[in-house]
PDB file of N, CA and C in Angstrom:
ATOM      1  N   UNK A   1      56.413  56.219  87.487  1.00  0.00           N
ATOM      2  CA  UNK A   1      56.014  54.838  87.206  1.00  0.00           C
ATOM      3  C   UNK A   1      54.504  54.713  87.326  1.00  0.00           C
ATOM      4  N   UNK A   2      53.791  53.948  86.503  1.00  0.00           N
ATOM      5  CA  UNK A   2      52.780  53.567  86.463  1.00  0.00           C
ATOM      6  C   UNK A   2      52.068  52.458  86.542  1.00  0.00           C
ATOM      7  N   UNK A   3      52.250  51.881  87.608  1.00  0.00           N
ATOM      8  CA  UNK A   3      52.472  50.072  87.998  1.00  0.00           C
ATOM      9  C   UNK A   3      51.090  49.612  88.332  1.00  0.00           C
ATOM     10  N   UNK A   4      50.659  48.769  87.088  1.00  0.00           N
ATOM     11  CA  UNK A   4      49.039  47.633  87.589  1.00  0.00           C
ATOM     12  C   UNK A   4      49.593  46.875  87.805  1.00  0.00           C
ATOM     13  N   UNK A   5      48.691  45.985  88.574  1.00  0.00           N
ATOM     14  CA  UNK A   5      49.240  44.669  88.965  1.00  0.00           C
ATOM     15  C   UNK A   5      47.481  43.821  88.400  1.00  0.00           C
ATOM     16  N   UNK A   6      47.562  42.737  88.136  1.00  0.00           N
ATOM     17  CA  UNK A   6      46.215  42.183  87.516  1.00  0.00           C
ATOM     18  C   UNK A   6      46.647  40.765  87.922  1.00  0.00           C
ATOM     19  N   UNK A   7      45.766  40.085  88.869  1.00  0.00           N
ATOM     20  CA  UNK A   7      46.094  39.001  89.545  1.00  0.00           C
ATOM     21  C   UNK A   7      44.699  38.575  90.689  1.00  0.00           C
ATOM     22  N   UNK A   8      44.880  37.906  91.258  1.00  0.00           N
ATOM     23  CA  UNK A   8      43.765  37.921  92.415  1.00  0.00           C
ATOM     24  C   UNK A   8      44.222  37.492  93.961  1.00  0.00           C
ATOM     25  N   UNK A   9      42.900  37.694  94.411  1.00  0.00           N
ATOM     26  CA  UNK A   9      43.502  38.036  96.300  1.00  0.00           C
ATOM     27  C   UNK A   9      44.622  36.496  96.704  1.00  0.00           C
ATOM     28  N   UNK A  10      44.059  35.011  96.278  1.00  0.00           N
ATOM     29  CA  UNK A  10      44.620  34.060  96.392  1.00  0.00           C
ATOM     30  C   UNK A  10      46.238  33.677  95.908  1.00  0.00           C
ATOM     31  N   UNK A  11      46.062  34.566  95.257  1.00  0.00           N
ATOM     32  CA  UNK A  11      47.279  33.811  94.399  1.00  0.00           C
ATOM     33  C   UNK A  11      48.452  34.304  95.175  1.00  0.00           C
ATOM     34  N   UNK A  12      49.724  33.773  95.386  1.00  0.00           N
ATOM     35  CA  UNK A  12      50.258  34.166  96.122  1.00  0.00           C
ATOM     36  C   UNK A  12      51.577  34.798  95.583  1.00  0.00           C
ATOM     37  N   UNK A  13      52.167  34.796  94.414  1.00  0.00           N
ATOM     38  CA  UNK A  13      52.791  35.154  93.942  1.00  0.00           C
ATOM     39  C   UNK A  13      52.190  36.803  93.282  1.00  0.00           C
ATOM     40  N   UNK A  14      50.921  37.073  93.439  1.00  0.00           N
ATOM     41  CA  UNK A  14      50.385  38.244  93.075  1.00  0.00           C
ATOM     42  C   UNK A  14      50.374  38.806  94.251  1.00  0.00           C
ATOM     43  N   UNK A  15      50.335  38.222  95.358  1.00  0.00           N
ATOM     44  CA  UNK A  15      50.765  38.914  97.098  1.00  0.00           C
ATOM     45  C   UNK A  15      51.813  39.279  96.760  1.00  0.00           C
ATOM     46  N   UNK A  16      53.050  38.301  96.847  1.00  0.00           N
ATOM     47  CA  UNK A  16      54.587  39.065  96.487  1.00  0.00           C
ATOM     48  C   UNK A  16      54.888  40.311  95.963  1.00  0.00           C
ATOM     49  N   UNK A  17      54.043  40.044  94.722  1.00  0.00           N
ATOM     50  CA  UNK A  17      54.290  40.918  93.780  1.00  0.00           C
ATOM     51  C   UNK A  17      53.761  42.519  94.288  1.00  0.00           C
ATOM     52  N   UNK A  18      52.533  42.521  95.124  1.00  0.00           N
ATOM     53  CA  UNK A  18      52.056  43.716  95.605  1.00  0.00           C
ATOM     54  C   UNK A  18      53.077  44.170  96.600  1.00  0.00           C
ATOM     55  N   UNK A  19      53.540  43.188  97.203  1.00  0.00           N
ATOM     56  CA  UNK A  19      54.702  43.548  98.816  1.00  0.00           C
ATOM     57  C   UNK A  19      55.990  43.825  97.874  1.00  0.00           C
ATOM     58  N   UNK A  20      56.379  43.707  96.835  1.00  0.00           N
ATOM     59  CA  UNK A  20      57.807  44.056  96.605  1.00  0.00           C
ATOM     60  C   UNK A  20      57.538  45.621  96.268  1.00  0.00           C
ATOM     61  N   UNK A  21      56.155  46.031  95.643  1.00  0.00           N
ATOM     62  CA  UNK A  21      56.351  47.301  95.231  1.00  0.00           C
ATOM     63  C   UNK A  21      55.400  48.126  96.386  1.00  0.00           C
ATOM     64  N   UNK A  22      54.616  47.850  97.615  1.00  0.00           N
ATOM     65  CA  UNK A  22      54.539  48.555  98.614  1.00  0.00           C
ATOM     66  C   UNK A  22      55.823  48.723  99.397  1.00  0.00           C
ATOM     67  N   UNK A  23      57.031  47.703 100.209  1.00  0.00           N
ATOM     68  CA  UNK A  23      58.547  47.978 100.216  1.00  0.00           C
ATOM     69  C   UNK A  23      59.528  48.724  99.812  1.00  0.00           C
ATOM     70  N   UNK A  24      58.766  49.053  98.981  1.00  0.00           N
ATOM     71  CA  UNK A  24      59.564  50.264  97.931  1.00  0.00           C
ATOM     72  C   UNK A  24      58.829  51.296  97.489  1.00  0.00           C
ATOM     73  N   UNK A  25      57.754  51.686  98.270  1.00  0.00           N
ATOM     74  CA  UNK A  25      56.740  53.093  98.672  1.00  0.00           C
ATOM     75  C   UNK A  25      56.791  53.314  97.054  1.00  0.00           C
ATOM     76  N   UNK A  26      56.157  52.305  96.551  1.00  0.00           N
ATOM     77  CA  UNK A  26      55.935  52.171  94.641  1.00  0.00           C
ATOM     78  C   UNK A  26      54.254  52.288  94.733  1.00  0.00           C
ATOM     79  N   UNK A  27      53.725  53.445  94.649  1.00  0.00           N
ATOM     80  CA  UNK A  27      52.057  53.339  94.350  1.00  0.00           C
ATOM     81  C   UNK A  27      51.806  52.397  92.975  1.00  0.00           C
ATOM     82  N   UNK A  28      50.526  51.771  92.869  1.00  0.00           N
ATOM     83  CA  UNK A  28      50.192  50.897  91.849  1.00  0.00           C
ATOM     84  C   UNK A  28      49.080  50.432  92.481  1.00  0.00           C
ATOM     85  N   UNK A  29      48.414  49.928  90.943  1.00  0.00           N
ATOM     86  CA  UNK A  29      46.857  49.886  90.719  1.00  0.00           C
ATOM     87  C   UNK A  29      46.657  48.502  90.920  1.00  0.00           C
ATOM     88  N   UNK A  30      45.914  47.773  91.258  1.00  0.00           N
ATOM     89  CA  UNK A  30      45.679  46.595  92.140  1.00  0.00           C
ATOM     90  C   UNK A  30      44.179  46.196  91.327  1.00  0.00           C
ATOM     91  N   UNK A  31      44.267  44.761  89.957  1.00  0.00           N
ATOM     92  CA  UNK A  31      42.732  44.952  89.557  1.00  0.00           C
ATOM     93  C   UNK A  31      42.731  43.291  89.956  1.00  0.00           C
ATOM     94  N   UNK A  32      41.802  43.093  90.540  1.00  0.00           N
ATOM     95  CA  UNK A  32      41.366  41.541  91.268  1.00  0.00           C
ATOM     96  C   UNK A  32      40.552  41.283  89.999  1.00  0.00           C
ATOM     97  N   UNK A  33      41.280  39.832  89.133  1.00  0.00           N
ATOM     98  CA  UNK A  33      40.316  39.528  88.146  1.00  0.00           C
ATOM     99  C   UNK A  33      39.339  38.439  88.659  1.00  0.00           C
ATOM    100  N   UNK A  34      39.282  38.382  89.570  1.00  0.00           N
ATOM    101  CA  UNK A  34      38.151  37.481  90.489  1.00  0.00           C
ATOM    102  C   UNK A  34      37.050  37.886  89.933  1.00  0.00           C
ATOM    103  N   UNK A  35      37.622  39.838  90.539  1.00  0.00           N
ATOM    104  CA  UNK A  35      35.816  40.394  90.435  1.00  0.00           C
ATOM    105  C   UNK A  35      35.860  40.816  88.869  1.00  0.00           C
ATOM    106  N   UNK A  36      36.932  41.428  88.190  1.00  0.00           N
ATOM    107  CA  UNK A  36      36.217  42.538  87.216  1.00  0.00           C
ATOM    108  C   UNK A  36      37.822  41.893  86.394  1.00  0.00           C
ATOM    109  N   UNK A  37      37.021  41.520  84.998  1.00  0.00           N
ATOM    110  CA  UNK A  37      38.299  40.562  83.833  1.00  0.00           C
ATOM    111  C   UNK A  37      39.223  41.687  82.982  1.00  0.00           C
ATOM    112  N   UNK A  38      39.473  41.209  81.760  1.00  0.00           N
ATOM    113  CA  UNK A  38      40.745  42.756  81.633  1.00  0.00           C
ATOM    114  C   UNK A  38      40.009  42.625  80.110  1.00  0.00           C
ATOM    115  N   UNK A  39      40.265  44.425  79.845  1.00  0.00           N
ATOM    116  CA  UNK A  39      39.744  44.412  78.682  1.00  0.00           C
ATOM    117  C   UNK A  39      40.305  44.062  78.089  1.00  0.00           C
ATOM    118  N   UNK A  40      39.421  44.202  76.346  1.00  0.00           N
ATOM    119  CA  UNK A  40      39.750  43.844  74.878  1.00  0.00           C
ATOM    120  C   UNK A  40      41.081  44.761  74.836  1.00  0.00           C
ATOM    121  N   UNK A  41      41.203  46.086  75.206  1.00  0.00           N
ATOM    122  CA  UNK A  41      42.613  47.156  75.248  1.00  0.00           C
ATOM    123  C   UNK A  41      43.628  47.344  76.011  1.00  0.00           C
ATOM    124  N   UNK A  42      43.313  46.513  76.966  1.00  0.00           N
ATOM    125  CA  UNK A  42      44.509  45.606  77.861  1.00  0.00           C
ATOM    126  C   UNK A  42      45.309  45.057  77.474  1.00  0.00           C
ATOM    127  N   UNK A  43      43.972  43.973  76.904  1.00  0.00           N
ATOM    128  CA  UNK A  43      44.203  42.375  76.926  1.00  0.00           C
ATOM    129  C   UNK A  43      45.542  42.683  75.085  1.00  0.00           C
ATOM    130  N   UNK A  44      44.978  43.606  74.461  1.00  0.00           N
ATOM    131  CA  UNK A  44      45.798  43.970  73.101  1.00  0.00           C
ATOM    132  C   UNK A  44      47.103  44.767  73.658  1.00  0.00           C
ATOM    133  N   UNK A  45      47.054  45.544  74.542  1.00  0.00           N
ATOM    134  CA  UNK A  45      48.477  46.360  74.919  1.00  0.00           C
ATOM    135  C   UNK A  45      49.663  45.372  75.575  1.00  0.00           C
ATOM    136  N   UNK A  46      48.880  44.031  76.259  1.00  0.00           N
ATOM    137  CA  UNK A  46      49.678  43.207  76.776  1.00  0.00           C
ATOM    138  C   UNK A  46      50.383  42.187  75.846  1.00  0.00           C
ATOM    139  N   UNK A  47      49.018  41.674  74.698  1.00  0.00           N
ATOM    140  CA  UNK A  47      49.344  40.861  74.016  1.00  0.00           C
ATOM    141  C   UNK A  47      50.895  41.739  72.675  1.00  0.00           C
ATOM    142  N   UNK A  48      50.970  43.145  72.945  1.00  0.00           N
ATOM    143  CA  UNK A  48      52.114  43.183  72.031  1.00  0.00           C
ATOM    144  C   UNK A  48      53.500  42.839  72.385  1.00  0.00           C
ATOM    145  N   UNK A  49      53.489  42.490  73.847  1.00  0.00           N
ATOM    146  CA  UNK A  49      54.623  42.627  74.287  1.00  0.00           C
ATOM    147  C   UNK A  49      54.510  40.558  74.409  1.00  0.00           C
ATOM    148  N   UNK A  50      53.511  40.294  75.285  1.00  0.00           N
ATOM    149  CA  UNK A  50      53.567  38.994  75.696  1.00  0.00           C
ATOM    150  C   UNK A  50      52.736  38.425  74.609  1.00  0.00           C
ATOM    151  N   UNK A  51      53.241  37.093  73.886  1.00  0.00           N
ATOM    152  CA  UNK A  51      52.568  36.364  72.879  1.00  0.00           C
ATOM    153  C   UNK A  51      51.135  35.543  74.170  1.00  0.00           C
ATOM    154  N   UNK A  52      50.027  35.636  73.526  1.00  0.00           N
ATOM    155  CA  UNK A  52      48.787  35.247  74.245  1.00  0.00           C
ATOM    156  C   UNK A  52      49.245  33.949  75.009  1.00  0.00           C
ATOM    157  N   UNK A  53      49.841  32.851  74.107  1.00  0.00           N
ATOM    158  CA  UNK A  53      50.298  31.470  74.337  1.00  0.00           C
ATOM    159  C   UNK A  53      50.938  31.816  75.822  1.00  0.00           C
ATOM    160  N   UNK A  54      51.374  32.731  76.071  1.00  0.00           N
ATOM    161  CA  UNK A  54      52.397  32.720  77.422  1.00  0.00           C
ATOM    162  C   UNK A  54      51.443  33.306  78.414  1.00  0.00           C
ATOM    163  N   UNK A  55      50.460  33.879  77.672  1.00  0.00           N
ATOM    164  CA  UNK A  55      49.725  34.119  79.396  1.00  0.00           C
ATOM    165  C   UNK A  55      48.877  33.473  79.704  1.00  0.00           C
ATOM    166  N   UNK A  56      48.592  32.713  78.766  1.00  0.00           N
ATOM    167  CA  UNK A  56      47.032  31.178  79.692  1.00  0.00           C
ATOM    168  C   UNK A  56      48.053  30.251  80.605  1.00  0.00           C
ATOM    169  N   UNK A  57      47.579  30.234  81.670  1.00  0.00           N
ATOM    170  CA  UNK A  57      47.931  29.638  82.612  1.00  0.00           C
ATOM    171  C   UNK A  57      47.507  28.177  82.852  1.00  0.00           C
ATOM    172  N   UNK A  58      48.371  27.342  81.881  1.00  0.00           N
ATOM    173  CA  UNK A  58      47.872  25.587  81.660  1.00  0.00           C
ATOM    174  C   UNK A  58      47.873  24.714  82.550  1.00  0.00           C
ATOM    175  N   UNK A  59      48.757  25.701  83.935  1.00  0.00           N
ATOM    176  CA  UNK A  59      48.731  24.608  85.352  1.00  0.00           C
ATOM    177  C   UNK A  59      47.696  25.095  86.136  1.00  0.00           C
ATOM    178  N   UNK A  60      46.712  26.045  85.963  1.00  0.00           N
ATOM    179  CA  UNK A  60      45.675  26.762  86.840  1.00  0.00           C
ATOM    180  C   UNK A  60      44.887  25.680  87.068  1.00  0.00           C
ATOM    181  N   UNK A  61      44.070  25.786  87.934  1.00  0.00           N
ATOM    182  CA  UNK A  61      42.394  24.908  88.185  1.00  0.00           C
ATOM    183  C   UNK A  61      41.192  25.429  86.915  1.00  0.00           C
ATOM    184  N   UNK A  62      41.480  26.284  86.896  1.00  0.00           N
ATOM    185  CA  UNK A  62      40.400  26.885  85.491  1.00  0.00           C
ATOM    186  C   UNK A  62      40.891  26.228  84.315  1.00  0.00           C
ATOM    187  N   UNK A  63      42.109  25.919  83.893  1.00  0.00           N
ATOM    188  CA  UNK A  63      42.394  25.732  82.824  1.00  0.00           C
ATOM    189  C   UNK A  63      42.003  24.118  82.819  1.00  0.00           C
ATOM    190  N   UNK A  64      41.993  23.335  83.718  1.00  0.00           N
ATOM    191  CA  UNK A  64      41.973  21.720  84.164  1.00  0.00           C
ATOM    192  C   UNK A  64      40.282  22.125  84.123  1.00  0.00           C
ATOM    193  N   UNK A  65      39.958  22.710  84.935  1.00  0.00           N
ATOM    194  CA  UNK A  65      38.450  22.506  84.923  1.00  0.00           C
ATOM    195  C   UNK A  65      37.697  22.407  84.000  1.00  0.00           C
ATOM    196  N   UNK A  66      37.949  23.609  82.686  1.00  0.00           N
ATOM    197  CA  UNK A  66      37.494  23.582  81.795  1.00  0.00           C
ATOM    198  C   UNK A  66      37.800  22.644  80.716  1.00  0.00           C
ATOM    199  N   UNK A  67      38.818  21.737  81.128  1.00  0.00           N
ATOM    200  CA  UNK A  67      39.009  20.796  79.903  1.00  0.00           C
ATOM    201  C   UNK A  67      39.734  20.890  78.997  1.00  0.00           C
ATOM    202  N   UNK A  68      40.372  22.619  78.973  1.00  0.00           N
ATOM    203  CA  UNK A  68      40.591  22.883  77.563  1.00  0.00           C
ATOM    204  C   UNK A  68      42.085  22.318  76.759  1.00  0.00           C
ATOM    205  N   UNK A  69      42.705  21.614  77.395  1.00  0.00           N
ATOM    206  CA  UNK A  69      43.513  20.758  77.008  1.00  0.00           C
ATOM    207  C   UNK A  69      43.146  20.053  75.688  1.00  0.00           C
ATOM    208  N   UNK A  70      42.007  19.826  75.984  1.00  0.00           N
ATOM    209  CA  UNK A  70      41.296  18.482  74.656  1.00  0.00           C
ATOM    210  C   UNK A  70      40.550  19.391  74.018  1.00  0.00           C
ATOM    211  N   UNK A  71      40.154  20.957  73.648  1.00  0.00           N
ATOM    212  CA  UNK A  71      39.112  21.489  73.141  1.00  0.00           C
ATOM    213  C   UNK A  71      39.611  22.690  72.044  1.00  0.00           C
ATOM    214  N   UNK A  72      39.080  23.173  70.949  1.00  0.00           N
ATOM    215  CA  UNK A  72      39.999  24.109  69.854  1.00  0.00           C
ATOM    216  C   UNK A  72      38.852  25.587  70.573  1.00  0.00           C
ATOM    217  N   UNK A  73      39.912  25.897  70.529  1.00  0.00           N
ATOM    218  CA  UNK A  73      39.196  27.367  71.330  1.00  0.00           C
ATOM    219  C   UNK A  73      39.634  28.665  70.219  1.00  0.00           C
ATOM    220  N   UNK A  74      39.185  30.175  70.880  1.00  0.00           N
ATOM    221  CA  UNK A  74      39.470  31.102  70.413  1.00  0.00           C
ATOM    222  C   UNK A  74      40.592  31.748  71.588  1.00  0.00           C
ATOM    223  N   UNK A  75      41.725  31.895  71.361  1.00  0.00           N
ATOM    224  CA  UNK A  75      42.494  31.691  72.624  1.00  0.00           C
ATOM    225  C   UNK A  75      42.285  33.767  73.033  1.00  0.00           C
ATOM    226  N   UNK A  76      42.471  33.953  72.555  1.00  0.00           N
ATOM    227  CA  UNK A  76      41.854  35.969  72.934  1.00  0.00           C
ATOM    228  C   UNK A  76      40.268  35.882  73.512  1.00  0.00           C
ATOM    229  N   UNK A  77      39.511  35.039  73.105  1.00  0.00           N
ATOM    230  CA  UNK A  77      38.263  35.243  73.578  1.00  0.00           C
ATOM    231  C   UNK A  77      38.037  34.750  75.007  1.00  0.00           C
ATOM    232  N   UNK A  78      38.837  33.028  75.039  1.00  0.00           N
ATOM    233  CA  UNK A  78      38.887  32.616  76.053  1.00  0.00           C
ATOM    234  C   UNK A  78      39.254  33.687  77.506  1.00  0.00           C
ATOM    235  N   UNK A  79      40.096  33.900  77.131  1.00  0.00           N
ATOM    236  CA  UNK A  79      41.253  34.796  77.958  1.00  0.00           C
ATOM    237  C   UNK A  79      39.983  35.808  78.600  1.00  0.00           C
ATOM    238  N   UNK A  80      39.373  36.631  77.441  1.00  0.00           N
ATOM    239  CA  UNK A  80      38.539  37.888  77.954  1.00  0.00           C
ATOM    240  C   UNK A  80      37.118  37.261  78.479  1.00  0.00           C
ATOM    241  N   UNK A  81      36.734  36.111  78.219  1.00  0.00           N
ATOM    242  CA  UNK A  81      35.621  35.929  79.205  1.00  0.00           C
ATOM    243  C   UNK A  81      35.787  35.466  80.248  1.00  0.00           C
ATOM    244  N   UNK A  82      37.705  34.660  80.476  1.00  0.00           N
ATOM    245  CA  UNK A  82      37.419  34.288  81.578  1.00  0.00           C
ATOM    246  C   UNK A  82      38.837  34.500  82.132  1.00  0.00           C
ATOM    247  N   UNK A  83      38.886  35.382  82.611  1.00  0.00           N
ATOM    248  CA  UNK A  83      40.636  36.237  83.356  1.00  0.00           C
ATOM    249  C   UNK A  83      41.036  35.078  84.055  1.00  0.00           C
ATOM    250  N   UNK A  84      40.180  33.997  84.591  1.00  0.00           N
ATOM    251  CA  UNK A  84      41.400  33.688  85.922  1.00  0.00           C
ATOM    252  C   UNK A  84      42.399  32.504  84.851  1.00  0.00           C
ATOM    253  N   UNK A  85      41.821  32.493  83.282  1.00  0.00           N
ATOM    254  CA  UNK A  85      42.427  31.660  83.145  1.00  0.00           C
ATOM    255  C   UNK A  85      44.301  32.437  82.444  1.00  0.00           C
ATOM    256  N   UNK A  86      44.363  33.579  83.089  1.00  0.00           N
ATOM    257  CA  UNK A  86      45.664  34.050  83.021  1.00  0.00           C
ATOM    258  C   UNK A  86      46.627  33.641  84.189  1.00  0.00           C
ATOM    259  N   UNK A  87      47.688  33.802  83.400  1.00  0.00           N
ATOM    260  CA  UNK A  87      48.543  33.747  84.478  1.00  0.00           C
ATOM    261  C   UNK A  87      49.697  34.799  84.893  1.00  0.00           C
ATOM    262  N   UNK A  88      49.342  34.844  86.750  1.00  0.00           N
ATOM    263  CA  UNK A  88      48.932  35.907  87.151  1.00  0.00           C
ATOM    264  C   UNK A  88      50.236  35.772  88.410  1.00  0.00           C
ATOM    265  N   UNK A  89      50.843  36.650  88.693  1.00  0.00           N
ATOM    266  CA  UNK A  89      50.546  38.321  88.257  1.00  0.00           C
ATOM    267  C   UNK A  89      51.061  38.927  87.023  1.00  0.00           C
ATOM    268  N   UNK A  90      50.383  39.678  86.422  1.00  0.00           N
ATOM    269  CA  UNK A  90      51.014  40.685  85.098  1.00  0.00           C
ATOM    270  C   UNK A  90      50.808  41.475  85.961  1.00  0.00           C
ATOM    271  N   UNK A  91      51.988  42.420  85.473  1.00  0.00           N
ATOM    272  CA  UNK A  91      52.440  43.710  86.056  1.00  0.00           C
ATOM    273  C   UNK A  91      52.590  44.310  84.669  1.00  0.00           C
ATOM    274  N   UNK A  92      52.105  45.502  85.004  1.00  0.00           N
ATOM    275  CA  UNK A  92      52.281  46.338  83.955  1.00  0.00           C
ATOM    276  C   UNK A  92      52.870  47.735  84.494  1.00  0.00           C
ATOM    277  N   UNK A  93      54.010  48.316  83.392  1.00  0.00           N
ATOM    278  CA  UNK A  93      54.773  49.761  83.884  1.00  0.00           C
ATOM    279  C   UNK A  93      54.654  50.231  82.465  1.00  0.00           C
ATOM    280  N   UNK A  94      53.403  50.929  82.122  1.00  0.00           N
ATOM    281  CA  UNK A  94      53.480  51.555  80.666  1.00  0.00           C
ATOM    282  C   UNK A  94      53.561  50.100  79.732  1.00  0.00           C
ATOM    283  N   UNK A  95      54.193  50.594  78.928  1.00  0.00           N
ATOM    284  CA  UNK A  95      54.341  49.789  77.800  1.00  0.00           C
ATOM    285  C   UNK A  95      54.840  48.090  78.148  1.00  0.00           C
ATOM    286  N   UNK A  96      55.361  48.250  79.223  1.00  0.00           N
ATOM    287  CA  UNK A  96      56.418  47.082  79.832  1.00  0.00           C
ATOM    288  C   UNK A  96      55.658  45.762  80.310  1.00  0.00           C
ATOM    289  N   UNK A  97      55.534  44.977  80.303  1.00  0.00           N
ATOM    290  CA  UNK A  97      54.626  43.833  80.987  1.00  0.00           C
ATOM    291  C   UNK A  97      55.318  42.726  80.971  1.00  0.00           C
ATOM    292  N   UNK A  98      55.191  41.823  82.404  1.00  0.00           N
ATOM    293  CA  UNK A  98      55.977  40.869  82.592  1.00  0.00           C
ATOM    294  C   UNK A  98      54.785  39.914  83.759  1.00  0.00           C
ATOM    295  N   UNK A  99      54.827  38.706  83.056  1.00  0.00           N
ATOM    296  CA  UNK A  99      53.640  37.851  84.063  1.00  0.00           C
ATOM    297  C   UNK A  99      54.859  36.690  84.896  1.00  0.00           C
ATOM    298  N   UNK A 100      54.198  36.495  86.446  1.00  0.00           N
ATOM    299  CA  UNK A 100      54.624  35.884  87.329  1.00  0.00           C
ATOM    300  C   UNK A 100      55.364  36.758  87.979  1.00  0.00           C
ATOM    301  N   UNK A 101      56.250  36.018  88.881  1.00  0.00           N
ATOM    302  CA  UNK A 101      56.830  37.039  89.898  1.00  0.00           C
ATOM    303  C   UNK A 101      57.952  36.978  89.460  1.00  0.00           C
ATOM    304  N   UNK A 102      58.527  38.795  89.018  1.00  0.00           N
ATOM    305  CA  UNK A 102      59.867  38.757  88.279  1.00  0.00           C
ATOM    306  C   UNK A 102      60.758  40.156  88.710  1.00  0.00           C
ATOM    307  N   UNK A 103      61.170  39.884  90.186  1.00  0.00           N
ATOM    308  CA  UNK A 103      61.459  41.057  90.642  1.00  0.00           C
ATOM    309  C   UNK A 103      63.054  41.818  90.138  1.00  0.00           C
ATOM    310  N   UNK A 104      63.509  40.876  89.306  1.00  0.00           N
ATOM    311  CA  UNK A 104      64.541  41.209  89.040  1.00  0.00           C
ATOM    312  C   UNK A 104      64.427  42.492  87.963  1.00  0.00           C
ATOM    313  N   UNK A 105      63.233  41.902  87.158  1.00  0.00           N
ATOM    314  CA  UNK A 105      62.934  42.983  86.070  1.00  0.00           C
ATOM    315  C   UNK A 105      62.456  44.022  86.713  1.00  0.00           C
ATOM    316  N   UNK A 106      61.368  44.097  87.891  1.00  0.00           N
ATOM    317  CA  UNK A 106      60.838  45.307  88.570  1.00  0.00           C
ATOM    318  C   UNK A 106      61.921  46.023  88.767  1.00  0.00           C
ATOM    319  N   UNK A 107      63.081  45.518  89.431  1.00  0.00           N
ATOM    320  CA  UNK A 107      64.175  46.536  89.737  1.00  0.00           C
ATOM    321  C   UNK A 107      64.805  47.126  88.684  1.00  0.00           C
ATOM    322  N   UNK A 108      64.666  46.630  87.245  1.00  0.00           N
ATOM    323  CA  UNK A 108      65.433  47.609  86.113  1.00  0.00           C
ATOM    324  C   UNK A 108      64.345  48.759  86.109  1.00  0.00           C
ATOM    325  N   UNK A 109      63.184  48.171  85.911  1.00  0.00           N
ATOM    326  CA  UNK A 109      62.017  48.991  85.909  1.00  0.00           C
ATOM    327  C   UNK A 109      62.465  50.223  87.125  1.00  0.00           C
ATOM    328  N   UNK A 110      62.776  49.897  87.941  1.00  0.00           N
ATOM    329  CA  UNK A 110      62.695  50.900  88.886  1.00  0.00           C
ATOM    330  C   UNK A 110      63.649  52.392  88.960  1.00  0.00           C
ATOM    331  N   UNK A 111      65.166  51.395  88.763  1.00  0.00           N
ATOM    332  CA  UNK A 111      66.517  52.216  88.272  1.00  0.00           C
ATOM    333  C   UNK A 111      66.599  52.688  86.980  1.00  0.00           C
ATOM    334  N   UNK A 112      65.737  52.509  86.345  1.00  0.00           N
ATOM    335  CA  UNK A 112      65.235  52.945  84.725  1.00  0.00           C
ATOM    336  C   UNK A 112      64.515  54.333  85.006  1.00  0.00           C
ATOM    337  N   UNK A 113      63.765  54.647  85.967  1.00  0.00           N
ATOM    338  CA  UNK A 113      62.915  55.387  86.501  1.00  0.00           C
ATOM    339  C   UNK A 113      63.725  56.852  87.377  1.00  0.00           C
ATOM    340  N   UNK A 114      64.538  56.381  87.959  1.00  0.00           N
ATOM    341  CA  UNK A 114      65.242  56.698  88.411  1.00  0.00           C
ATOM    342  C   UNK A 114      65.947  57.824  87.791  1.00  0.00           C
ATOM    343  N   UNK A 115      66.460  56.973  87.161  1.00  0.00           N
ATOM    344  CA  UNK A 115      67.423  57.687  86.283  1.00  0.00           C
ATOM    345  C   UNK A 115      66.890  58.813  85.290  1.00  0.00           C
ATOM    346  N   UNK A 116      65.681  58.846  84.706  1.00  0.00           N
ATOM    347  CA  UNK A 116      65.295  59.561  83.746  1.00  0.00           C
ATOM    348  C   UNK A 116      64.889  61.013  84.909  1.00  0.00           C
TER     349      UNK A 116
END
């Protein structure tokens, strides 16, 4: 398994998400978009699986702050200049990506793993 997690230190459902797969002695990559945002080849490996619309996060403080409710944006650009306005945690296992806390899927992910 090859498990990122892309979220930040606050959020608390991106805590969860780190404690369900340390519990389960699951190594994985930990990127705080506080400090450092997700690339253009990320941000495209994620967007094949998750439609963009589902990962801006419209109940965040960034998303209220900025207004963008009332404003016509570039919604890929938005996203890459400004990560926190995702919503977070995406987990990524290879090809697989699932945002918020969705441990039910981690565990297919896991017995999927398993098994091979």
């Amino acid at each position: 398994m090859n498990i990122q997690i892309f979220g930040t230190k606050k959020c608390n459902d991106t805590k969860k998400a780190e404690r369900f797969f340390k519990e389960r002695g699951i190594k994985y990559h930990f990127r705080n978009l506080a400090e450092k945002g997700i690339s253009k080849g990320e941000l495209n490996n994620i967007k094949n699986v998750i439609p963009l619309e589902e990962l801006l996060d419209k109940e965040g403080k960034e998303y209220k702050k900025r207004n963008l409710e009332y404003m016509v944006y570039d919604l890929e650009e938005e996203l890459l200049e400004n990560p926190l306005l995702l919503k977070t945690p995406i987990v990524r296992n290879g090809r697989k990506v699932t945002t918020g806390y969705k441990p039910e899927v981690w565990k297919e992910w896991i017995n999927e793993d398993k098994n091979n």
